[in-house]
Protein backbone atom coordinates (compact mmCIF):
# COMPACT_ATOMS: atom_id res chain seq x y z
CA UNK A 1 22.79 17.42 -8.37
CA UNK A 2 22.69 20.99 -7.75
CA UNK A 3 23.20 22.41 -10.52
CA UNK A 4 20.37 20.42 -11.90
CA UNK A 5 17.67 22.29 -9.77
CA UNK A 6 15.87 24.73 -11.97
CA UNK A 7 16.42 28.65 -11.41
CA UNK A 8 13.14 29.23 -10.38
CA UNK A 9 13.14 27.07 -8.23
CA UNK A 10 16.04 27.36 -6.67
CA UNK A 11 15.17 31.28 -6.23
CA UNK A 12 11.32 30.50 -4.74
CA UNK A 13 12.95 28.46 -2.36
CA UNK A 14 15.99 31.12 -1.17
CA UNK A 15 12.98 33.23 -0.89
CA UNK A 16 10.80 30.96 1.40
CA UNK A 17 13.85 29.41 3.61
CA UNK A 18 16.11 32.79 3.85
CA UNK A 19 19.40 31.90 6.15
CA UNK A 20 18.19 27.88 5.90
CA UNK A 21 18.27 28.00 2.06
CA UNK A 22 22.73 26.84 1.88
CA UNK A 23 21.18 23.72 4.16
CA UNK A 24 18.89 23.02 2.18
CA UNK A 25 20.65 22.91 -0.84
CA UNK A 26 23.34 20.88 -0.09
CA UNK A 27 20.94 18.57 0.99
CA UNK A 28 20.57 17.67 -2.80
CA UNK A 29 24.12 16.14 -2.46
CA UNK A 30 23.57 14.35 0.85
CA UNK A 31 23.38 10.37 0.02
CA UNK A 32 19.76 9.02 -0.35
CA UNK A 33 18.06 6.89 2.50
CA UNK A 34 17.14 3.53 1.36
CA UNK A 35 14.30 2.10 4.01
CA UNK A 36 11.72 -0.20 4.32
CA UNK A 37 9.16 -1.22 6.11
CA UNK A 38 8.25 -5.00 7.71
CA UNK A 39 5.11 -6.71 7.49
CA UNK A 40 3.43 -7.61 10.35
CA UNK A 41 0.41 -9.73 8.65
CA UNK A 42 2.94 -12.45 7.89
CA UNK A 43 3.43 -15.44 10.15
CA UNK A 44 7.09 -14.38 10.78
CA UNK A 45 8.26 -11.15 10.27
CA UNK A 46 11.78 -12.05 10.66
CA UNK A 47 14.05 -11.02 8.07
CA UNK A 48 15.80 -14.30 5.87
CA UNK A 49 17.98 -12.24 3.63
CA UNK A 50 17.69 -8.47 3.94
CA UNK A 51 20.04 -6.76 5.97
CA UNK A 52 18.70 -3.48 8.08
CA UNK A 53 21.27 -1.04 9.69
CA UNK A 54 18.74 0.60 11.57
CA UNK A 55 15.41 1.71 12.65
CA UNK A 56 13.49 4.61 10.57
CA UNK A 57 12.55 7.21 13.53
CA UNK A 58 8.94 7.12 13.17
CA UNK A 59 6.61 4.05 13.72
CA UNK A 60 8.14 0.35 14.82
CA UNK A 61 7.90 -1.18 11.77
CA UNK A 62 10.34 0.88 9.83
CA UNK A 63 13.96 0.06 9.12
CA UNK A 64 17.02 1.25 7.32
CA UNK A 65 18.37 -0.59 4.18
CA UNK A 66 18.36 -1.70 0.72
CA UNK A 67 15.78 -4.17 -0.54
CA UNK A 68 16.55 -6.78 -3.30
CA UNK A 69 13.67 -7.46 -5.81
CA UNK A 70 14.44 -11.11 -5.77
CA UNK A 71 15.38 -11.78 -2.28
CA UNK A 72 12.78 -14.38 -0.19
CA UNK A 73 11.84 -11.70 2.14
CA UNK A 74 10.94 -9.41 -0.77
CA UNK A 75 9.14 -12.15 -3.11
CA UNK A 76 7.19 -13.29 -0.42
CA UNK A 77 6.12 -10.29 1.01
CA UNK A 78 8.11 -9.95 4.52
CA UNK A 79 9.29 -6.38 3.76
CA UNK A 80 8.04 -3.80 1.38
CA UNK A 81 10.90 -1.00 0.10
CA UNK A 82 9.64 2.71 0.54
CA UNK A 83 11.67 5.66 1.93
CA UNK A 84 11.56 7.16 5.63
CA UNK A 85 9.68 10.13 4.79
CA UNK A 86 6.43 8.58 3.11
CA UNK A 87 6.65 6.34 5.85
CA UNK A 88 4.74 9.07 8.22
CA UNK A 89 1.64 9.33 5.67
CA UNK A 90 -0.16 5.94 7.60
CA UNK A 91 1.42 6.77 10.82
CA UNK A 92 -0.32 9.42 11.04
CA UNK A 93 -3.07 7.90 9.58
CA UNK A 94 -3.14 4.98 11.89
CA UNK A 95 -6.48 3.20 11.13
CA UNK A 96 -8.09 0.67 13.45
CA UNK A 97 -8.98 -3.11 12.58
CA UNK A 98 -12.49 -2.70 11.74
CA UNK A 99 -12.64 0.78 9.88
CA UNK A 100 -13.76 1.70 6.80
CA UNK A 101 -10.97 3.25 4.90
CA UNK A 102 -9.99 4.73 1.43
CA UNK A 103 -6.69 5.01 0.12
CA UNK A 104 -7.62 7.26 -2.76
CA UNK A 105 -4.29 7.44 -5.06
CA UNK A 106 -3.11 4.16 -3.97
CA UNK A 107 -0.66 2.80 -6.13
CA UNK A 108 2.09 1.49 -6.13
CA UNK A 109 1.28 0.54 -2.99
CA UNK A 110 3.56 2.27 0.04
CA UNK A 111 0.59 3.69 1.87
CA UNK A 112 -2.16 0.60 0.90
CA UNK A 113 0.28 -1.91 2.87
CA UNK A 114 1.35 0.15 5.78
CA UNK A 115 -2.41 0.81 6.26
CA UNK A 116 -3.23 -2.77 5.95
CA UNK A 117 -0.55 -3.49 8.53
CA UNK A 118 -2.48 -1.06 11.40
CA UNK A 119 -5.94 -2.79 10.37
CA UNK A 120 -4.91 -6.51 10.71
CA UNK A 121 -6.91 -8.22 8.25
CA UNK A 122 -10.03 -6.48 9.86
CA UNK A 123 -12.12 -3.88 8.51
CA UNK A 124 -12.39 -2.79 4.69
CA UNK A 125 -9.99 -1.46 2.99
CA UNK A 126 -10.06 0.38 -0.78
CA UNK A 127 -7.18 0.51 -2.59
CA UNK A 128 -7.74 2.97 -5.36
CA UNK A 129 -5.93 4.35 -8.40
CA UNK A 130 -7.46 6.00 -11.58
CA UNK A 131 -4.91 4.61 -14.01
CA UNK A 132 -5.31 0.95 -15.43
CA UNK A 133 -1.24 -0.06 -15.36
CA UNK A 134 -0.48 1.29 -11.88
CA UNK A 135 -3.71 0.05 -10.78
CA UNK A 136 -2.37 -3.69 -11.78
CA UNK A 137 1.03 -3.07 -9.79
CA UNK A 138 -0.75 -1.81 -6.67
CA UNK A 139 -2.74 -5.35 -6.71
CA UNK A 140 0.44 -7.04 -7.63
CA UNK A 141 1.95 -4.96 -4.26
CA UNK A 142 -1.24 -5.99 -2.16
CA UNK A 143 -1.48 -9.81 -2.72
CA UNK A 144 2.50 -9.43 -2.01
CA UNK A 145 1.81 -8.32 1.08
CA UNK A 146 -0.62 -10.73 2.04
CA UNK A 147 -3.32 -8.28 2.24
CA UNK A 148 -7.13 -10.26 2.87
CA UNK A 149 -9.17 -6.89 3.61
CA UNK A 150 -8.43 -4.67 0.94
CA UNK A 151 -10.54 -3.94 -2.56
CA UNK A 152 -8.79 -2.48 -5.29
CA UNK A 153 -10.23 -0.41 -7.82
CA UNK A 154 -9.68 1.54 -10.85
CA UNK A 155 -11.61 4.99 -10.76
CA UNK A 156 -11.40 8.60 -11.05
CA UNK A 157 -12.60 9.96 -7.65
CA UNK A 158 -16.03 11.37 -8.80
CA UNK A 159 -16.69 7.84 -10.00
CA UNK A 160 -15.81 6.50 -6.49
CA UNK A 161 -18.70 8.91 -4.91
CA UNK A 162 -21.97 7.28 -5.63
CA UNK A 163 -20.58 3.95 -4.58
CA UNK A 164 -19.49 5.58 -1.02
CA UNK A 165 -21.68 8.52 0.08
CA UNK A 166 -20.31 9.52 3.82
CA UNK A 167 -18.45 5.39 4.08
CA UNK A 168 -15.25 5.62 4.88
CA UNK A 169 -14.01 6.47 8.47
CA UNK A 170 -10.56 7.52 7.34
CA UNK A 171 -9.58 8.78 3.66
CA UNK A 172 -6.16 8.85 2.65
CA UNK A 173 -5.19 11.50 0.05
CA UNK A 174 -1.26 10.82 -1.17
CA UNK A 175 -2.43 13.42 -3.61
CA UNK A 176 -0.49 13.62 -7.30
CA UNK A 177 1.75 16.53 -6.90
CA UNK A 178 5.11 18.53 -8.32
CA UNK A 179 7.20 16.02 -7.29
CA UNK A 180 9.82 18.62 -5.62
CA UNK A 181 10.45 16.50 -3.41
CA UNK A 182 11.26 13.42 -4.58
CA UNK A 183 13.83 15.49 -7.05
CA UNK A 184 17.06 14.01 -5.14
CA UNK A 185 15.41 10.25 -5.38
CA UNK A 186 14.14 10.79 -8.52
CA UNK A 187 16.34 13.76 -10.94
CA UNK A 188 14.09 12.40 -13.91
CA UNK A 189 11.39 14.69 -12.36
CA UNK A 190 12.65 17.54 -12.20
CA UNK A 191 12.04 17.48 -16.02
CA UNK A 192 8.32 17.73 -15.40
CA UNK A 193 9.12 20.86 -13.06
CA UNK A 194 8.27 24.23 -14.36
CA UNK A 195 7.48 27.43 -12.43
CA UNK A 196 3.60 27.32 -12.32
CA UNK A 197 3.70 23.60 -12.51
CA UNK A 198 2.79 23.72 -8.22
CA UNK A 199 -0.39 26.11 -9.22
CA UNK A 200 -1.37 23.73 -11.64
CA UNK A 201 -1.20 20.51 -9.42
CA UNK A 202 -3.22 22.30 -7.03
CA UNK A 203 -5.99 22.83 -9.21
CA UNK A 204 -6.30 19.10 -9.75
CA UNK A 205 -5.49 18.68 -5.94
CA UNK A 206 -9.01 21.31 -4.93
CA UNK A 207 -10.84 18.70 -7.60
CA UNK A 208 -10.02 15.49 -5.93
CA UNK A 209 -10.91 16.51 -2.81
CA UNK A 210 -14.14 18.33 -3.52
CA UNK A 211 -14.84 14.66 -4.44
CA UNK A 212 -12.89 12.91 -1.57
CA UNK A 213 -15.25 14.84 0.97
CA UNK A 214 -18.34 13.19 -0.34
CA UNK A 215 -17.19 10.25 0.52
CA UNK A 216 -16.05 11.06 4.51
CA UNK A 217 -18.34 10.08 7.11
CA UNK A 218 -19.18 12.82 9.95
CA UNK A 219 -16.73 12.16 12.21
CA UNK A 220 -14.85 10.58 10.00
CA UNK A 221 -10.71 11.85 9.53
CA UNK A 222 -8.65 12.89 6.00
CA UNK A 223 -5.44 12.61 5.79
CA UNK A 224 -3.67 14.76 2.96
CA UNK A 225 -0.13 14.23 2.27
CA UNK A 226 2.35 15.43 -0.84
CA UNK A 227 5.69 14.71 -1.66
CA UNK A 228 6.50 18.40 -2.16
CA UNK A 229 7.58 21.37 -0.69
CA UNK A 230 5.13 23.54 -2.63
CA UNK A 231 3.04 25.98 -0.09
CA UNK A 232 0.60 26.26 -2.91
CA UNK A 233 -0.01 22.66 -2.65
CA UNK A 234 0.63 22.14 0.86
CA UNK A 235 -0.47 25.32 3.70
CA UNK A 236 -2.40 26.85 0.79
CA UNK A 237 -4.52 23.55 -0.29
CA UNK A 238 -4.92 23.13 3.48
CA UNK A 239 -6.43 26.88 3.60
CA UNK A 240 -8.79 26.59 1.15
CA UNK A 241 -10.15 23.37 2.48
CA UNK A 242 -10.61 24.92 5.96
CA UNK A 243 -12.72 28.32 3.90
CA UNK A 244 -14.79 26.19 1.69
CA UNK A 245 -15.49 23.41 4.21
CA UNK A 246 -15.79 25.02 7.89
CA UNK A 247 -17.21 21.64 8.74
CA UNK A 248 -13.49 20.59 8.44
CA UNK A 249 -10.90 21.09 11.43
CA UNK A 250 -7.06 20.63 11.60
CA UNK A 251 -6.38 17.77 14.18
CA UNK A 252 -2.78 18.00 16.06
CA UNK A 253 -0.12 15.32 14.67
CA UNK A 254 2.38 14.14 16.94
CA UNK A 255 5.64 15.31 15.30
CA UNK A 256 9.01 13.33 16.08
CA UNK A 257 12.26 15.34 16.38
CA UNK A 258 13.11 17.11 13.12
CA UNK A 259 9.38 16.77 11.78
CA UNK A 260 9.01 20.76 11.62
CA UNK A 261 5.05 22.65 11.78
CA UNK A 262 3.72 23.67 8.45
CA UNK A 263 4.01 27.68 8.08
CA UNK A 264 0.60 30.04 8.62
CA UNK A 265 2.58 32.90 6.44
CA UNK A 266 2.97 30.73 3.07
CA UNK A 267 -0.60 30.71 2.89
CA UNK A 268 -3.65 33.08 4.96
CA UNK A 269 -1.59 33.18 8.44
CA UNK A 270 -4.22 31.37 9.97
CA UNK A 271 -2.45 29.49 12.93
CA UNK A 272 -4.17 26.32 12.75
CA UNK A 273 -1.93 25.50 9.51
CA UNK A 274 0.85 25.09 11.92
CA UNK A 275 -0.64 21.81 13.11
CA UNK A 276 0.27 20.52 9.64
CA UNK A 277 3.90 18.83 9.24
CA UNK A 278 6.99 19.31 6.93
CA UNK A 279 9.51 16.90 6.60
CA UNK A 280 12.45 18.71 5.19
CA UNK A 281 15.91 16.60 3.86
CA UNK A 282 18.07 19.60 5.46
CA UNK A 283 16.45 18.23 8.63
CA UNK A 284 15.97 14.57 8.51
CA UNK A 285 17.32 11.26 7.02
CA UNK A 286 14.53 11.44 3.82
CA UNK A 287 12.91 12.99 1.07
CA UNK A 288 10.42 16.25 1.57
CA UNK A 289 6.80 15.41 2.41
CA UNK A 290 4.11 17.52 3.72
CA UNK A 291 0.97 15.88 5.64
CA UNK A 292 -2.03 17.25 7.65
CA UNK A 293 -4.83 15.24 9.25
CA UNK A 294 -8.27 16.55 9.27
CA UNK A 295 -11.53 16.17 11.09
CA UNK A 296 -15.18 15.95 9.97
CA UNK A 297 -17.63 17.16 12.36
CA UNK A 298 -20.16 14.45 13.75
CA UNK A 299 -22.71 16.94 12.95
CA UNK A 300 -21.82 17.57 9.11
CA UNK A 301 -24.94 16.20 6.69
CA UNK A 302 -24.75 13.22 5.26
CA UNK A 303 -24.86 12.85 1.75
CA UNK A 304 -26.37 10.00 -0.13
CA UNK A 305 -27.71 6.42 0.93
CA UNK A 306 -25.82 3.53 2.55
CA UNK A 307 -24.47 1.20 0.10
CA UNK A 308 -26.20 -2.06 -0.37
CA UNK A 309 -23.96 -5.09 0.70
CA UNK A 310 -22.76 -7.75 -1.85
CA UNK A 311 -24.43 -10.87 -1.76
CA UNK A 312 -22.74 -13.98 -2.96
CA UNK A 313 -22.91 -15.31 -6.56
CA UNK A 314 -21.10 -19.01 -6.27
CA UNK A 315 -23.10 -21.57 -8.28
CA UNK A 316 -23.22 -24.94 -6.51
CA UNK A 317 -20.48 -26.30 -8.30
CA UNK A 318 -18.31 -23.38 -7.37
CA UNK A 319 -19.88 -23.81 -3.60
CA UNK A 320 -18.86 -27.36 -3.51
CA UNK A 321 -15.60 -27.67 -4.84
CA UNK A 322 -14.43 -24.78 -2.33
CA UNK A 323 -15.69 -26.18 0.46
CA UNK A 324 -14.09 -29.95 -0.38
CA UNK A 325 -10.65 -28.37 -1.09
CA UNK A 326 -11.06 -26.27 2.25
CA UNK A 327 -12.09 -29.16 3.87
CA UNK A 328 -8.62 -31.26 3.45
CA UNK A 329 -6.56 -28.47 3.37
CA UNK A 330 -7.54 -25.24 5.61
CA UNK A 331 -10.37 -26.96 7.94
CA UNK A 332 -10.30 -24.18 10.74
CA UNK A 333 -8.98 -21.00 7.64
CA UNK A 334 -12.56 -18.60 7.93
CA UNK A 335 -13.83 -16.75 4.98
CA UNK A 336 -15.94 -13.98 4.92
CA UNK A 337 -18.26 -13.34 2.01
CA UNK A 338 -17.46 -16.00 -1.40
CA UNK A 339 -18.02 -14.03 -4.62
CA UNK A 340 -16.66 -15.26 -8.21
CA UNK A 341 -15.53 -13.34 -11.19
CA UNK A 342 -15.95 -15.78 -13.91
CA UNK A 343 -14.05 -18.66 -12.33
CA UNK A 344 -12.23 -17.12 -10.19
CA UNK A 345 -13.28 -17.33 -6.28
CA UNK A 346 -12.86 -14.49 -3.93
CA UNK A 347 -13.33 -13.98 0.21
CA UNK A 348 -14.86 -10.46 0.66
CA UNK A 349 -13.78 -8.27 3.38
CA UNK A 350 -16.73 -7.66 6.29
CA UNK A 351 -19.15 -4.70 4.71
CA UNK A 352 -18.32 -4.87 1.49
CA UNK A 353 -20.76 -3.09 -0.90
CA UNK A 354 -22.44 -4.06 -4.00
CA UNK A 355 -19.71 -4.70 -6.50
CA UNK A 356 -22.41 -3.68 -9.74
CA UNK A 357 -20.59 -0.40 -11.51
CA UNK A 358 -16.92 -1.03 -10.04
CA UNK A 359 -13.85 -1.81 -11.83
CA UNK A 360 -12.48 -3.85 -9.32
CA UNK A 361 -8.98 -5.58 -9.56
CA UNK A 362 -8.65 -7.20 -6.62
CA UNK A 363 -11.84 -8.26 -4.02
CA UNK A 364 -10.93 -9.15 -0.85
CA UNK A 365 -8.41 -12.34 -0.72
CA UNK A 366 -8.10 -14.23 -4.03
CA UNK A 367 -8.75 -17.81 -2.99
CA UNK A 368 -8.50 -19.79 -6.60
CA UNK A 369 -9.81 -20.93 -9.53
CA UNK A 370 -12.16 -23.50 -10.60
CA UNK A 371 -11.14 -26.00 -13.68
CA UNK A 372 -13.11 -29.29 -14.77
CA UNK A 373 -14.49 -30.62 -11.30
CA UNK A 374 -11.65 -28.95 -9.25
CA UNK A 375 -10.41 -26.31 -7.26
CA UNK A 376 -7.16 -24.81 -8.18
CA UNK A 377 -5.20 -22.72 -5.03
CA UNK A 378 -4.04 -18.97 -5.71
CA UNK A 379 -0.79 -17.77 -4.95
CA UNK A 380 -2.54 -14.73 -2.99
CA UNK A 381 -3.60 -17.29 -0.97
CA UNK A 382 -0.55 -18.82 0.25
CA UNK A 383 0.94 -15.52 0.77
CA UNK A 384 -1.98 -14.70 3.32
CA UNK A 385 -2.35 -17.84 5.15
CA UNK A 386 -0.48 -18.57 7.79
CA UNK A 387 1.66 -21.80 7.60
CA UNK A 388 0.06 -23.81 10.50
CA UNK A 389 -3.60 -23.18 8.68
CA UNK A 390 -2.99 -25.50 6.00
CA UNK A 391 -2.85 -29.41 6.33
CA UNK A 392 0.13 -30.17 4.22
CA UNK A 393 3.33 -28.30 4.33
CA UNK A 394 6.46 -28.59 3.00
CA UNK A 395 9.53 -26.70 4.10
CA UNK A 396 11.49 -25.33 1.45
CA UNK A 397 15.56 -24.71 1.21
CA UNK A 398 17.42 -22.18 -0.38
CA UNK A 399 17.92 -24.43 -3.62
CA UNK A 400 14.65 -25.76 -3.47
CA UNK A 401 13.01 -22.10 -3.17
CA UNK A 402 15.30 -21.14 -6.35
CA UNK A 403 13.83 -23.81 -8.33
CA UNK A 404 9.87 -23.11 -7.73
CA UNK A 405 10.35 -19.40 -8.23
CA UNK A 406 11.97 -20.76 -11.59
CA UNK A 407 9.26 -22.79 -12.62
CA UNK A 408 10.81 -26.10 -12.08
CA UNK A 409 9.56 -29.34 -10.77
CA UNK A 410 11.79 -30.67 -8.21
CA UNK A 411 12.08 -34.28 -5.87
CA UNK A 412 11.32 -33.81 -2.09
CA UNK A 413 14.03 -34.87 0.36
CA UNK A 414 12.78 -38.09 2.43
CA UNK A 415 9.69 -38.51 0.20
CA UNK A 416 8.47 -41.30 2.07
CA UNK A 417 7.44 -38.73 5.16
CA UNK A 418 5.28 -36.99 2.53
CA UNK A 419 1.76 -38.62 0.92
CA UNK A 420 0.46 -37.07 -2.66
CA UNK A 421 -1.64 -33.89 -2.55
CA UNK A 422 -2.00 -30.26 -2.46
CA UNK A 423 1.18 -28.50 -0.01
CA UNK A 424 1.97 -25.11 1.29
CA UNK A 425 6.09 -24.06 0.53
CA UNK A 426 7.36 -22.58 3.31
CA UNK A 427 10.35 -20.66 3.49
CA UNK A 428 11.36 -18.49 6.76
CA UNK A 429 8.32 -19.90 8.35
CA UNK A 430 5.92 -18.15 5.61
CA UNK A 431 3.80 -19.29 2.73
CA UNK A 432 5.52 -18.95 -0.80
CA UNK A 433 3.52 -20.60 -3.00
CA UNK A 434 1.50 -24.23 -3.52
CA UNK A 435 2.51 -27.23 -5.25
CA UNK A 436 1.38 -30.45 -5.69
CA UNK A 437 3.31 -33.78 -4.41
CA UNK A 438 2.97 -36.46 -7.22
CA UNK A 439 5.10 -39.56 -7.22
CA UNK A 440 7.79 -37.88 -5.11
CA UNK A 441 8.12 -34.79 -6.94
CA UNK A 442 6.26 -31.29 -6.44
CA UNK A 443 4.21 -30.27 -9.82
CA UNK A 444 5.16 -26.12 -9.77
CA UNK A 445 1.98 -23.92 -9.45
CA UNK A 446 4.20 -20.58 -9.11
CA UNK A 447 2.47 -18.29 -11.77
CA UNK A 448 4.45 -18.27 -14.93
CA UNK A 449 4.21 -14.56 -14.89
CA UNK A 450 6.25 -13.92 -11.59
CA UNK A 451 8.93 -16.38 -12.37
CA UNK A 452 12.92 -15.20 -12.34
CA UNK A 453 16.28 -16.54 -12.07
CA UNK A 454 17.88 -16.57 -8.85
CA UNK A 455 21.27 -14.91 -9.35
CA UNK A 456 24.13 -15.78 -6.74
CA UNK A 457 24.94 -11.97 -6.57
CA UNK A 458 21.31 -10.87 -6.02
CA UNK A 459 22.27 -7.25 -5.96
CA UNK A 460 19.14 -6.50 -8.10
CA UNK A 461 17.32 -3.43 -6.20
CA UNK A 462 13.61 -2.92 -5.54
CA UNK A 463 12.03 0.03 -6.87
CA UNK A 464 11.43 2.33 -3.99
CA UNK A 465 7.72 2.58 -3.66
CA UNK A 466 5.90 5.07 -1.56
């Protein structure tokens, strides 16, 4: 792996380290951490068939291991795969149920679900990302998880601005970057590195967050994080935000062993910069990252007018067949705000603003569809609810579970315990999908999109997604 690093880089960096450079370079040939984190949204967060040989140092939810894409705790959402190092970003972040947050570059989805997990369904929460195809997999990632609170949305940041003039209380910048240091995870990019390739992700870094400011409230906190060891991109993107926005302070992380300070001399020596934190592989059990959380001052201007909130749109119809399947089926489940695309019904998150001008891929917690004088359940929503809010429920076994992530129809055991109708499968005491019981045998409503093959080795890997 060594020998892979390019020469400038490996020079720039026996520059910037000096005696701590040999560490650091070996570190290239140290194994890689595999991690993930659980979810706390779900009914039970106990693991079914993941195995974890540890705890990831920072935050309670984090643990060491290998994920399998097809695994029960993986399809239904219990865990999510995504190494120890990006795994500080939304600990630091930390947002409370009720905030207003944006998770600017969102996808595929690491920090969107580990900031859902801190807000507990409360609160809004937009999940953003400027390019159509990873946009689709962060939505994929956040109905996964369970997530009811979150909109996600396809922009550029500038777009994002007149829709949320001085919202959000918390903005969360994973901002694109070099890559450096993701190069032992990922050798594929150091094919993208070249030696002003930093200078030139920095320039697109100072544009996104000219835009992101517009969008903080006074008061209001920004988290900026990279997965690179780049100063240009890191202490100096930090400096220039402090000069060209003095209404901006650096606010003091709490740094666990090994987390080291960012360094005042790789960019204007002011000392505040050493409030920021470097994770380093030489140091820690996970890739580089670099984060800093800022303050806006409760006396900066506000920019802009408060959003208008969405109103509802359900026609009767729409109205009536909800409320008849949530009747028989989640009598005490609340919704917030009902809005349809087409036919498809949605629950809004609390404070939601007017929807007109936004590409939005996901609002709030898909509930269904309507078809010809009926209501039709959404996987989303049996991922979100918990078991004990829906009427009928039907507890699933290993073989069973196999089959209706297959597609197949299959005969209840004891059918005579069970009348026809819509049920919640439950596996590991969580939602994994709906079916409905007819003549004995469960009609499969698992999207034909998602379904797969259970293998009996099921040493298929998640991607790692941070």
């Amino acid at each position: 792996m060594i020998e892979q690093l390019p020469l400038a880089f490996r020079e720039r960096y026996q520059m910037l380290l000096g005696d701590e450079y040999p560490a650091f370079e070996a570190s290239y040939n140290k194994p890689i951490i595999k991690a993930f984190r659980i979810n706390p949204l779900k009914a039970n967060s106990e693991l079914y068939d993941t195995k974890a040989s540890g705890k990831v140092a920072w935050g309670s939810w984090g643990r060491i291991g290998s994920v399998a894409g097809h695994s029960v705790d993986h399809t239904n959402g219990v865990i999510y795969s995504q190494e120890p190092s990006a795994q500080f970003v939304a600990e630091v972040a930390q947002p409370q149920p009720g905030e207003r947050v944006l998770d600017l570059a969102a996808a595929p989805g690491g920090k969107t679900t580990h900031l859902a997990s801190f807000m507990q369904q409360k609160g809004l929460l937009v999940s953003n990302e400027i390019f159509r195809k990873r946009a689709q997999i962060l939505s994929e990632n956040v109905e996964r998880f369970g997530i009811q609170n979150a909109l996600v949305t396809n922009h550029a940041p500038a777009e994002l601005v007149a829709h949320f003039p001085s919202f959000f209380d918390k903005i969360i910048l994973d901002a694109p970057c070099s890559g450096e240091g993701m190069f032992r995870k990922d050798p594929a990019a150091i094919q993208y590195w070249h030696e002003h390739y930093p200078e030139e992700n920095a320039q697109r870094q100072r544009e996104i967050l000219h835009e992101a400011i517009k969008m903080l409230r006074p008061g209001g906190e920004l988290i900026y994080s990279t997965c690179t060891f780049a100063p240009a991109e890191d202490e100096q993107i930090i400096a220039w935000l402090l000069q060209t926005y003095p209404e901006l302070t650096v606010e003091t992380i709490d740094k666990p062993t090994n987390i080291d300070d960012g360094v005042p001399a790789w960019a204007d020596n002011n000392p505040e910069l050493a409030k920021t934190a470097r994770l380093f592989p030489h140091h820690l059990d996970g890739e580089g990252h670099f984060v800093t959380k800022l303050a806006m001052s409760v006396s900066a201007e506000v920019t802009g007018k408060a959003p208008q909130l969405v109103k509802s749109n359900l026609t009767k119809e729409q109205q009536a067949l909800w409320e008849a399947f949530k009747a028989a089926n989640l009598p005490n489940f609340a919704t917030e705000q009902l809005y349809a695309f087409g036919d498809q019904i949605y629950s809004l998150p609390v404070g939601t603003p007017d929807l007109k001008g936004l590409q939005v891929l996901r609002a709030g917690l898909h509930l269904g569809t309507v078809k010809k004088n009926r209501f039709e359940p959404s996987l989303a929503l049996a991922l979100a609810v918990h078991p004990v809010e829906f009427t009928n429920r039907y507890v699933l076994n290993d073989q069973e579970w196999a089959q209706y992530v297959h597609g197949d129809t299959f005969w209840v055991r004891q059918p005579e315990q069970y009348q026809k109708g819509w049920y919640l499968l439950e596996i590991n005491g969580n939602g994994a999908g709906f079916a409905k019981l007819v003549d004995g045998q469960m009609k499969n409503f698992y999207p034909k999109g998602l379904r797969f093959q259970v293998r009996a080795d099921q040493n298929n890997l998640a991607d790692d997604m941070y």
